[in-house]
Protein backbone atom coordinates (compact mmCIF):
# COMPACT_ATOMS: atom_id res chain seq x y z
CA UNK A 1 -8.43 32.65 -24.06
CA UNK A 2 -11.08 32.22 -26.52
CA UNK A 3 -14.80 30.60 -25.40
CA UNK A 4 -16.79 28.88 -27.77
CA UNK A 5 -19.34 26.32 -27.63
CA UNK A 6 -20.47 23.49 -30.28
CA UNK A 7 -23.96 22.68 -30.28
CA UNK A 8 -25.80 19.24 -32.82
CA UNK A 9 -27.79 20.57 -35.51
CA UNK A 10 -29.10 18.55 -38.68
CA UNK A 11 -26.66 16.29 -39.01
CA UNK A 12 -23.48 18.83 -38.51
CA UNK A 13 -22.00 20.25 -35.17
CA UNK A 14 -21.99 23.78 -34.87
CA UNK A 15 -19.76 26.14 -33.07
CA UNK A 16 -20.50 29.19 -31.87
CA UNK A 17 -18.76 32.09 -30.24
CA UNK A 18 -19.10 33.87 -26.38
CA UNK A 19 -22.11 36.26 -28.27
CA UNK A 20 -23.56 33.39 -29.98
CA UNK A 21 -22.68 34.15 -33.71
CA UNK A 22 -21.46 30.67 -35.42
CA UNK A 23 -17.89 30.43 -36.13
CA UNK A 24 -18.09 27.32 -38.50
CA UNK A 25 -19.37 23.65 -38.52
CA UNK A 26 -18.78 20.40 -39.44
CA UNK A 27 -21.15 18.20 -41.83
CA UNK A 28 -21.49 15.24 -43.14
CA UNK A 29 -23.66 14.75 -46.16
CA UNK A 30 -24.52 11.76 -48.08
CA UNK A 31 -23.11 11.33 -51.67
CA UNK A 32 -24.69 7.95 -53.33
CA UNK A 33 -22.87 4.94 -51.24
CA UNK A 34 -20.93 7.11 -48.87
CA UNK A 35 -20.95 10.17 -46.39
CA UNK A 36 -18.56 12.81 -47.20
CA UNK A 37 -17.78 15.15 -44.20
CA UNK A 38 -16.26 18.60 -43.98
CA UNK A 39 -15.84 21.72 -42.43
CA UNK A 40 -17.14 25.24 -43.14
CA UNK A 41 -14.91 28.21 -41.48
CA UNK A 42 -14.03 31.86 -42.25
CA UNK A 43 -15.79 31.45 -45.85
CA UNK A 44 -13.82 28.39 -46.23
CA UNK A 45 -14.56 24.64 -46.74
CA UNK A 46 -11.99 22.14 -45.84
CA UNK A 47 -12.43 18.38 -46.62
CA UNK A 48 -12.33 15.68 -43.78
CA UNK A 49 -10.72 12.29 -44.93
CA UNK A 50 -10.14 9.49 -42.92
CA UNK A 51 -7.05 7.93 -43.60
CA UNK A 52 -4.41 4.98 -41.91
CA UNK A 53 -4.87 1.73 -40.29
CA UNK A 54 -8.57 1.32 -39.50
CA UNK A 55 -9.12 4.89 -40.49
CA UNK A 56 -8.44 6.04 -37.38
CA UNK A 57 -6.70 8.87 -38.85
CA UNK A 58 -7.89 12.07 -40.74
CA UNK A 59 -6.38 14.34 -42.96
CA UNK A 60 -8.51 18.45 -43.60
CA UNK A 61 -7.49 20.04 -46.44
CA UNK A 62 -8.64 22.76 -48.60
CA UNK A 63 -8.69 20.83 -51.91
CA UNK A 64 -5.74 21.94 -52.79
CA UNK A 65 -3.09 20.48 -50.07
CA UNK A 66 -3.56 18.75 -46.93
CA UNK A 67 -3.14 21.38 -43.53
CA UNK A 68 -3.73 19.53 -40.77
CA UNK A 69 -3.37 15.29 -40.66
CA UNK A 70 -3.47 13.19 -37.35
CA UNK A 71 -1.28 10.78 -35.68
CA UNK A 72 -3.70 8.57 -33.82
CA UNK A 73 -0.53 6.08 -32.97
CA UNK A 74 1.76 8.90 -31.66
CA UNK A 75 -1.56 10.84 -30.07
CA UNK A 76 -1.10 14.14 -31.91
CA UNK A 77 -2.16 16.37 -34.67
CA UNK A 78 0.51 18.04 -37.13
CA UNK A 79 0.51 21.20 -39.39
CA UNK A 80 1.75 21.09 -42.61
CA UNK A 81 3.83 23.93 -44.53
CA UNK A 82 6.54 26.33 -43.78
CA UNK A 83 5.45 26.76 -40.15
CA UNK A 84 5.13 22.83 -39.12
CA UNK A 85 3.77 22.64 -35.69
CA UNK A 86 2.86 19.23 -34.11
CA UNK A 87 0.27 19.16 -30.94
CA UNK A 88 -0.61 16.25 -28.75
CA UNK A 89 -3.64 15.48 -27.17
CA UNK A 90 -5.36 13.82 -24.55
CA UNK A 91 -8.90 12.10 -24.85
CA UNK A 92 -10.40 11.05 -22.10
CA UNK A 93 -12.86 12.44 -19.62
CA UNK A 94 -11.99 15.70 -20.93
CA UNK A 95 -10.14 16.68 -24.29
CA UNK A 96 -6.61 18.92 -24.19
CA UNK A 97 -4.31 19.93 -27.44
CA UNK A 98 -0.83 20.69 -26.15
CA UNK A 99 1.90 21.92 -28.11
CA UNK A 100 5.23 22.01 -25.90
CA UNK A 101 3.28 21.53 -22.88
CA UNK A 102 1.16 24.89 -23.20
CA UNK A 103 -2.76 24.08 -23.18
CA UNK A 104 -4.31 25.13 -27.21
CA UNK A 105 -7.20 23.68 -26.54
CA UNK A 106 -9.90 22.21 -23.76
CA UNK A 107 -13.03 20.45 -24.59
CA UNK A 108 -15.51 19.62 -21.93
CA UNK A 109 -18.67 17.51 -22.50
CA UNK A 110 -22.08 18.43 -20.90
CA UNK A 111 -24.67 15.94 -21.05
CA UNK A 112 -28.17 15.93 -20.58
CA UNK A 113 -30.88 13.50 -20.21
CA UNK A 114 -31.81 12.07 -23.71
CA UNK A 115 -30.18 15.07 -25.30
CA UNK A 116 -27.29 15.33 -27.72
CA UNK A 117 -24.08 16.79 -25.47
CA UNK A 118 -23.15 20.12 -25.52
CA UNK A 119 -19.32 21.24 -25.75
CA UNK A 120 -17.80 24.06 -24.24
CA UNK A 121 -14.60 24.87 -25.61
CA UNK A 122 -11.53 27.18 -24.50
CA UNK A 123 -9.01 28.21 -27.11
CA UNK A 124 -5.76 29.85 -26.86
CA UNK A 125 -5.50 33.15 -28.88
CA UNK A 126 -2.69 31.79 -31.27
CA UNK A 127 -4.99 28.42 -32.31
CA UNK A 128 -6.88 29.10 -35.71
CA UNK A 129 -10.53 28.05 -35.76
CA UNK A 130 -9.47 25.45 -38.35
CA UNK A 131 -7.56 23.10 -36.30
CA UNK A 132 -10.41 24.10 -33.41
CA UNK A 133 -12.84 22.61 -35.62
CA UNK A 134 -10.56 19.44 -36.84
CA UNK A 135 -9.94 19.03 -32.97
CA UNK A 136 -13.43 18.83 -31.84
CA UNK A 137 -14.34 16.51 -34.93
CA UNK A 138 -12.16 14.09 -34.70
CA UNK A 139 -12.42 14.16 -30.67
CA UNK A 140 -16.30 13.78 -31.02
CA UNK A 141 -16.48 11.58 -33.81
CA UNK A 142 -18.18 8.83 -32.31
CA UNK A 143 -21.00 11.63 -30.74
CA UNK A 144 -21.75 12.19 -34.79
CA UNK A 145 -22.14 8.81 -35.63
């Protein structure tokens, strides 16, 4: 298992590894009317667009096809491409990605007084630091707001 932990910056929530070096982060930046978010990782930037009824949905992509999209009805996230995998979650009190009833991902929230929260986050070896990052933003999106 992997530890990490996502800390608020400047409008953008950070994550960081066990020896503190930042893994990637997710913005969101102003562009004339609206805000466009997305995520940095591994050199990478991957747009965040909210999609479906109410927009309760979000798709990341890498400009060029969409890798991860969410199924806010069905409560799971689903990876595109040859090797389709589809994960449910559980929000609540604490946040879990399961895929076939093996734990990905747990996100706890640690609050303090008057202070922005601060997430510590277990990964399972096999989950990418993509869908890490698409899992914490769209399970915190109403901290960001």
């Amino acid at each position: 298992m992997k530890r990490y932990t996502a800390k608020f910056g400047k409008r953008q929530l950070i994550l960081f590894s066990e020896n503190n070096s930042e893994i990637g982060k997710i913005i969101e930046t102003k562009k004339l009317i609206s805000w466009r978010k997305y995520i940095l990782c591994d050199a990478k930037r991957y747009d965040i667009k909210s999609k479906g009824f109410l927009w309760n949905d979000v798709e990341l992509s890498d400009g060029r096809k969409v890798i991860y999209y969410t199924d806010f009805g069905r409560d799971r996230i689903i990876k595109t491409g040859d090797d389709t995998k589809i994960c449910h979650f559980k929000i609540g009190k604490g946040m879990q990605l399961y895929e076939q009833k093996k734990l990905l991902i747990d996100i706890q929230t640690h609050r303090k007084w008057f202070k922005n929260p601060i997430f510590s986050i277990e990964l399972d070896d096999s989950v990418d630091d993509a869908l890490a990052l698409l899992f914490l933003y769209y399970s915190t999106a109403s901290f960001m707001e």
